[in-house]
Protein backbone atom coordinates (compact mmCIF):
# COMPACT_ATOMS: atom_id res chain seq x y z
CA UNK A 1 1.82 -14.38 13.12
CA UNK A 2 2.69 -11.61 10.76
CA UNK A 3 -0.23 -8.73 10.32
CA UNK A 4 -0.64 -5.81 8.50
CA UNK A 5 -2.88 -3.28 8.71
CA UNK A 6 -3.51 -0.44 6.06
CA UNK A 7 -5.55 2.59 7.21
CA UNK A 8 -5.87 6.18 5.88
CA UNK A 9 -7.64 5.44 2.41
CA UNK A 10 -11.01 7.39 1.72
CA UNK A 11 -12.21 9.73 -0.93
CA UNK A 12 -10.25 12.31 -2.69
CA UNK A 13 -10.62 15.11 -5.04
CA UNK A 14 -8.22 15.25 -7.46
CA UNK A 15 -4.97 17.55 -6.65
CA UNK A 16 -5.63 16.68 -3.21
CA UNK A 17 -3.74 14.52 -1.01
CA UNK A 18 -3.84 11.63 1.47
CA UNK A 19 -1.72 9.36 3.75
CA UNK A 20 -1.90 5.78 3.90
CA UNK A 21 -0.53 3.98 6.96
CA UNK A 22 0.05 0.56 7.87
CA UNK A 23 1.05 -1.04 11.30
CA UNK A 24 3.09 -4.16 11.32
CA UNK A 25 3.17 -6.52 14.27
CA UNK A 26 4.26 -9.83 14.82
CA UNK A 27 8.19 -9.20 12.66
CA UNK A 28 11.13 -7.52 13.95
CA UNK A 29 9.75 -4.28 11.85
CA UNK A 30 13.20 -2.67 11.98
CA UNK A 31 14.76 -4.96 9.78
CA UNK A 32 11.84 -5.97 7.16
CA UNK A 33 11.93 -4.00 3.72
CA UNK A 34 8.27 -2.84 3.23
CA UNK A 35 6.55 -2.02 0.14
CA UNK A 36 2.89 -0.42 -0.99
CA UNK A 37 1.33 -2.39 -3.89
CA UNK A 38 -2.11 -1.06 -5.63
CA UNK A 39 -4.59 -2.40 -7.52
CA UNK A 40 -7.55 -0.97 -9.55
CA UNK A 41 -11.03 -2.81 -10.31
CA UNK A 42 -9.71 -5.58 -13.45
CA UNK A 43 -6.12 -4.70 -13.61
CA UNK A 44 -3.49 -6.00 -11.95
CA UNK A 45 -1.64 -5.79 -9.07
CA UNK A 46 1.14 -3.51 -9.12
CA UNK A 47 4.01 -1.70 -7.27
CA UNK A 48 3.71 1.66 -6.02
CA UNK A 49 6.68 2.25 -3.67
CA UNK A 50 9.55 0.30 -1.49
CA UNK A 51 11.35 0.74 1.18
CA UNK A 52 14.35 -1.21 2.56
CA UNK A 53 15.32 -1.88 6.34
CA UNK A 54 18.30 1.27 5.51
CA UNK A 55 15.46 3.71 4.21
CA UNK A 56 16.51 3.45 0.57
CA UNK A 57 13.41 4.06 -1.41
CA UNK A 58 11.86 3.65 -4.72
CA UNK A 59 9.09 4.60 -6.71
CA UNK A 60 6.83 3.38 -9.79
CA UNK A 61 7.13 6.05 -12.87
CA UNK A 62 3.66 7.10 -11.95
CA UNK A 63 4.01 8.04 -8.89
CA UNK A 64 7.23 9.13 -8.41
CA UNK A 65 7.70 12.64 -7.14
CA UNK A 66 3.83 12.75 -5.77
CA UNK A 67 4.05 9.87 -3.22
CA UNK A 68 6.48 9.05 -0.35
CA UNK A 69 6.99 6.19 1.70
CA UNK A 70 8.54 6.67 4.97
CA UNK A 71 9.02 4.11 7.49
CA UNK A 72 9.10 4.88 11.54
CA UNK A 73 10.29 1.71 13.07
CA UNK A 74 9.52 2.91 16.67
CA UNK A 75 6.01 2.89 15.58
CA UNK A 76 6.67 -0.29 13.26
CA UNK A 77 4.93 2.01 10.75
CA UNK A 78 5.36 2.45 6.97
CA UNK A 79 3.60 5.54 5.18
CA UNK A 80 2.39 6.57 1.71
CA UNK A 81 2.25 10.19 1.70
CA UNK A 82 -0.11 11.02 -1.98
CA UNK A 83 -0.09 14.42 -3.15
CA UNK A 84 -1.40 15.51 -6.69
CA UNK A 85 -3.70 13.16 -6.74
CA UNK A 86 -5.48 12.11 -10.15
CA UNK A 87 -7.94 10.12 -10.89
CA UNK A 88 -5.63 7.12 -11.77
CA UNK A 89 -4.96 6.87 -8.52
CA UNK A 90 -7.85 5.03 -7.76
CA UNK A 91 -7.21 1.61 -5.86
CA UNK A 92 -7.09 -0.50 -3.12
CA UNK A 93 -3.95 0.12 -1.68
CA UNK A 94 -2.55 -2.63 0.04
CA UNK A 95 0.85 -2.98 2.21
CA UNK A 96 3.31 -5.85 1.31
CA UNK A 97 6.57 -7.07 3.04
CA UNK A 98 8.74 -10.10 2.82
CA UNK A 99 10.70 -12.27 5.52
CA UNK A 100 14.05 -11.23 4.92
CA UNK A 101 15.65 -14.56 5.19
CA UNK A 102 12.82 -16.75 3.28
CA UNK A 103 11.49 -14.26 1.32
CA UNK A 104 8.08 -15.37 2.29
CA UNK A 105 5.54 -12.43 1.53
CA UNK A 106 2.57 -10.68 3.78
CA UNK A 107 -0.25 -8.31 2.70
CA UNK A 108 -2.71 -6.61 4.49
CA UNK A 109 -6.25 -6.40 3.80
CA UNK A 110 -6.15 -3.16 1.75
CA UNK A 111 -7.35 0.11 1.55
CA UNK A 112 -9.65 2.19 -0.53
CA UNK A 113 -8.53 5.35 -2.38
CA UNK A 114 -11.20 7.01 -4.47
CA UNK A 115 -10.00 10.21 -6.31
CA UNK A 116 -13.13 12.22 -7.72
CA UNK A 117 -14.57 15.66 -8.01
């Protein structure tokens, strides 16, 4: 059984920064593309960041050179590194990945991010 489970979310003031982790078990981590997803009180659900199995990366526009997503697959691991926070940041942060070969998805249970002063 695939699990994943986000940790690191809490309150922030704005500017500051926080990192989101989330452990994977139960997939052969090393080869999985993993992805952070977010979503905010009424609005969708939307894509922060990706990673692939090779390390390539990608960001949303709003995010992109404030967050990084790193992956350590001896720790079957994926990160969100958050600087410059704002308060748009707000969400439930949840981690995603998909079975390579039946492109089957997986979330975790989410974590809360609360920028305020």
């Amino acid at each position: 059984q695939v699990q994943l489970v986000e940790s690191g979310g809490g309150l922030v003031q704005p500017g500051g920064s926080l990192r989101l982790s989330c452990e994977a078990s139960g997939i052969t981590f090393r080869i999985y593309a993993m992805g952070w997803y977010r979503q905010a009180p009424g609005k969708q659900r939307d894509l922060v960041a990706t990673i692939t199995s090779g390390g390539n990366t990608n960001y949303a526009d709003s995010v992109k050179g404030r967050f990084t997503i790193s992956r350590d697959n001896a720790k079957s691991t994926v990160y969100l590194q958050m600087n410059s926070l704002k308060f748009e940041d707000t969400a439930v942060y949840y981690c995603n990945t998909r079975n390579p070969a039946t492109a089957n998805a997986y979330w975790g249970q989410g974590t809360q991010v609360t920028v305020s002063s």
